[in-house]
Structure formats: structure tokens, C-alpha cells
Protein backbone atom coordinates (compact mmCIF):
# COMPACT_ATOMS: atom_id res chain seq x y z
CA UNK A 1 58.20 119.88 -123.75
CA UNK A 2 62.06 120.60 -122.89
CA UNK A 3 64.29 123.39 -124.98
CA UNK A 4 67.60 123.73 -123.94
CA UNK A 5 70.37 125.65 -125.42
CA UNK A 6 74.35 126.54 -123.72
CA UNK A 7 77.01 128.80 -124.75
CA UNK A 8 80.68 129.49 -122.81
CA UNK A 9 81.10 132.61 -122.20
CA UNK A 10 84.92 134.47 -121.84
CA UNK A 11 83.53 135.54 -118.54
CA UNK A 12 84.62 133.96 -114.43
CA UNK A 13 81.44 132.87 -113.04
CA UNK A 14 80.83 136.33 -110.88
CA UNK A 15 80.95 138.12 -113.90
CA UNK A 16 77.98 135.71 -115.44
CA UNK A 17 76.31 135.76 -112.34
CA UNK A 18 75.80 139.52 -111.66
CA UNK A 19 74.67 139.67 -115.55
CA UNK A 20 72.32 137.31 -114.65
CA UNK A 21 70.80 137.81 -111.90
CA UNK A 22 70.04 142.00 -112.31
CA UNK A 23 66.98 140.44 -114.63
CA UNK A 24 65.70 144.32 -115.14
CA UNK A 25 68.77 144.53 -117.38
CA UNK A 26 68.29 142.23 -119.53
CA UNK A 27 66.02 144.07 -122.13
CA UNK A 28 69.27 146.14 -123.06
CA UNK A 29 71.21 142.92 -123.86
CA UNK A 30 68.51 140.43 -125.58
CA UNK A 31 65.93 141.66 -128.25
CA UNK A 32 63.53 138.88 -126.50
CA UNK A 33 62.36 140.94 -123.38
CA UNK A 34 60.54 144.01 -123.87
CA UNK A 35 60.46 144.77 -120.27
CA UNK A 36 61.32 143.17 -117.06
CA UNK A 37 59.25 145.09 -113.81
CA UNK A 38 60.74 143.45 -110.56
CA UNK A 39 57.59 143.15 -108.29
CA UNK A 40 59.60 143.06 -104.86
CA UNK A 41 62.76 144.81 -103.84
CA UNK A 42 66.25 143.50 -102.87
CA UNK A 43 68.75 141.09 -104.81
CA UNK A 44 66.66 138.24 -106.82
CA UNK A 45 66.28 135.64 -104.23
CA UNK A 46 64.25 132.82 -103.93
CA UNK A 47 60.14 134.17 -103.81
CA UNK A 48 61.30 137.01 -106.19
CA UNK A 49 58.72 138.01 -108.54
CA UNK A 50 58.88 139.67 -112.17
CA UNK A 51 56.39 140.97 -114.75
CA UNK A 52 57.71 140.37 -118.10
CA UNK A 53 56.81 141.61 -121.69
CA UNK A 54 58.45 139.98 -124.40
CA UNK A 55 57.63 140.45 -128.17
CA UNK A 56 54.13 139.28 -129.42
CA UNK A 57 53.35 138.16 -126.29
CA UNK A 58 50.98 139.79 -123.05
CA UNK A 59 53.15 140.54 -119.61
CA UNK A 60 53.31 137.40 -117.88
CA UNK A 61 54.65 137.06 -114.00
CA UNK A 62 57.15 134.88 -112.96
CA UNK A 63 57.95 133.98 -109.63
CA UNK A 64 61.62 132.80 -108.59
CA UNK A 65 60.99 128.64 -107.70
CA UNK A 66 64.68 127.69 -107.38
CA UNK A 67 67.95 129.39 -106.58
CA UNK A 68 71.42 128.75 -105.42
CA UNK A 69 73.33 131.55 -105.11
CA UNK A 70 76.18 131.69 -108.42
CA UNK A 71 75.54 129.09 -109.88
CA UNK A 72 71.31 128.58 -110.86
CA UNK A 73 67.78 130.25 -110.59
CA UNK A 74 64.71 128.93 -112.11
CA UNK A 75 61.34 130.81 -112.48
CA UNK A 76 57.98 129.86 -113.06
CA UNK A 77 54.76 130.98 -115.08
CA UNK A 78 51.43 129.01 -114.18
CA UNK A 79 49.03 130.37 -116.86
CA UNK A 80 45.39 128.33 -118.16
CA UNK A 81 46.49 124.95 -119.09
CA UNK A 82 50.10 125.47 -118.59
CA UNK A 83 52.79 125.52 -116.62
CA UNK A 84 56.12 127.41 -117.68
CA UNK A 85 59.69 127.42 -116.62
CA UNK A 86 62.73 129.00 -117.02
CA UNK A 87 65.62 127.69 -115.41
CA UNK A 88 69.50 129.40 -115.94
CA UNK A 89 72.69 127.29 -115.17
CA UNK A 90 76.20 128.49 -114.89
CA UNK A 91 79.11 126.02 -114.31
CA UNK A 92 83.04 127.49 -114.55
CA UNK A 93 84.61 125.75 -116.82
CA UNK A 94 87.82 125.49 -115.26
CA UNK A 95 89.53 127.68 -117.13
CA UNK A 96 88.50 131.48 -116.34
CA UNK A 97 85.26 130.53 -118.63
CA UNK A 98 81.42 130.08 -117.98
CA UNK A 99 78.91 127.58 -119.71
CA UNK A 100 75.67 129.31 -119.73
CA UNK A 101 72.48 126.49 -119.96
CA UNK A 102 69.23 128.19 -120.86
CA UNK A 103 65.91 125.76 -120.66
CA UNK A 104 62.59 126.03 -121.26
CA UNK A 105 59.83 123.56 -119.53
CA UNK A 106 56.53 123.73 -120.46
CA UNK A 107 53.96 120.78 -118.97
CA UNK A 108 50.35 120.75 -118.60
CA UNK A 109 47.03 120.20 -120.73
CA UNK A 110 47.68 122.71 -123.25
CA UNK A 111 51.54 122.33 -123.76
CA UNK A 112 51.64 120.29 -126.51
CA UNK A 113 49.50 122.59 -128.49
CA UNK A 114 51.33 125.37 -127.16
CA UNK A 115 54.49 124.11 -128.39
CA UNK A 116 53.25 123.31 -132.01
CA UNK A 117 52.09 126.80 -132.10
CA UNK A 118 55.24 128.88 -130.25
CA UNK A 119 58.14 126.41 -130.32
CA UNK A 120 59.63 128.17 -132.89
CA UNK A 121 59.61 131.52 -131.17
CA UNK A 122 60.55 130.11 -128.20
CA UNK A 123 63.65 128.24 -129.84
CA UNK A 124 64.60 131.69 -131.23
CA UNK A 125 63.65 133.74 -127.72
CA UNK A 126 66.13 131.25 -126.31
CA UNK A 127 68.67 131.69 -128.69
CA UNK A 128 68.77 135.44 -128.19
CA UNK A 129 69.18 134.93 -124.16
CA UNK A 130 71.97 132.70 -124.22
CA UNK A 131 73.96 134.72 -126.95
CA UNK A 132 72.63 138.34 -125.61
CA UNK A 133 74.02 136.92 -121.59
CA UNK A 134 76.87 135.52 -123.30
CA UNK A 135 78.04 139.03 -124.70
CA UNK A 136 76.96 140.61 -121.54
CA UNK A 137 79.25 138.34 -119.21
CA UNK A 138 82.21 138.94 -121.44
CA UNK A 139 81.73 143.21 -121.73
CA UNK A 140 81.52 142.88 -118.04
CA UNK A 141 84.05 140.42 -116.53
């Protein structure tokens, strides 16, 4: 199960990027994370590990799986049954602008069930992210 959602942002890629990647931030600018704990120091990087709490949900940990530096980092969740990513592309435009692509991944036993009973929050979780990094990106570049 794939969700996948963009957005251009007013922003130059740095801008995007530095919104981004401080992930700690990102409860003040989407009402989908409660909290976001790094559990390692230094910049995000591949290895990086989070704990996050998001609405209606226990803390999960995700653990940085890909990243290339300004332009994409994906994380992953491995919990019973299911395996969870998150993965964050930004592309310049070509015009000062960035497109923002948000996905969601899940695979495993349990994530068809999963997605019957969450996609909708999920969708909506999404939907905040893109629009709440969106505004972020623009306030800041």
C-alpha cells in the first residue's frame, strides 16, 4: 500500500531542505506529530534515529534508511506484521520553487488490514505534512 501526495512550495530548495531535515521541528508546523525525540546527535544523516508520537497513535521509532543530502531522506518503522516508510522528495522546479513529494509505504502481512483500518488517517496525516512543510519552506526562504 503506496500514499503519495506533492505540493510546490514558494521556497529555493535550501530553504525546503533545512525545514525538512530539523525533524524535531516539525510538531510546531504540522498538527500530525505530537513529538519528534531525535535518538542520536548531529545533522539527520543516514542511521539517524527518531521516536515519534503522533495523534491516536503509541511512539513509534524510525530509523533514517535513505538519504541524499538536499534533495531526499526516507525512514523506516518495522513494527509486528508491518513494515512502514516514509520517504520525502524535493526537486527545484526551475524557477526559485520546490515540489515537495510526501509517501507512505506500508508492506507486510498485516498491511492490508492496516490500511483498511488507518488509510484514512494516514491520507489526512499526509496531507497535513506536505501543506504544514509547504508553509514552513515559504516563512523561511
Amino acid at each position: 500500500m503506496m500514499l503519495t501526495t506533492s505540493a510546490e512550495a514558494r521556497a529555493d530548495l535550501g530553504a525546503a531542505w533545512a525545514v525538512l531535515r530539523d525533524v524535531t521541528d516539525w510538531p510546531r508546523w504540522t498538527r500530525s506529530m505530537t513529538s519528534v525525540e531525535r535518538l542520536d546527535d548531529g545533522p539527520l544523516r543516514l542511521g539517524s534515529k527518531a521516536r515519534i508520537k503522533q495523534p491516536g497513535m503509541q511512539p513509534l521509532v524510525w530509523e533514517v534508511t535513505t538519504f541524499t543530502d538536499e534533495a531526499e531522506f526516507s525512514w523506516t518503522n518495522h513494527s509486528p506484521g508491518v513494515r512502514t516508510t516514509g520517504r520525502h522528495l524535493l526537486r527545484s522546479s526551475g524557477d526559485g520553487a520546490t515540489v515537495i513529494t510526501l509517501e507512505l509505504e506500508q508492506t507486510g502481512p498485516l498491511a492490508g488490514l492496516l490500511h483498511l483500518l488507518f488509510g484514512r488517517r494516514n491520507r489526512r496525516y499526509l496531507s497535513l505534512e506536505v501543506a504544514g512543510l509547504k508553509a514552513a519552506s515559504e516563512a523561511r526562504g
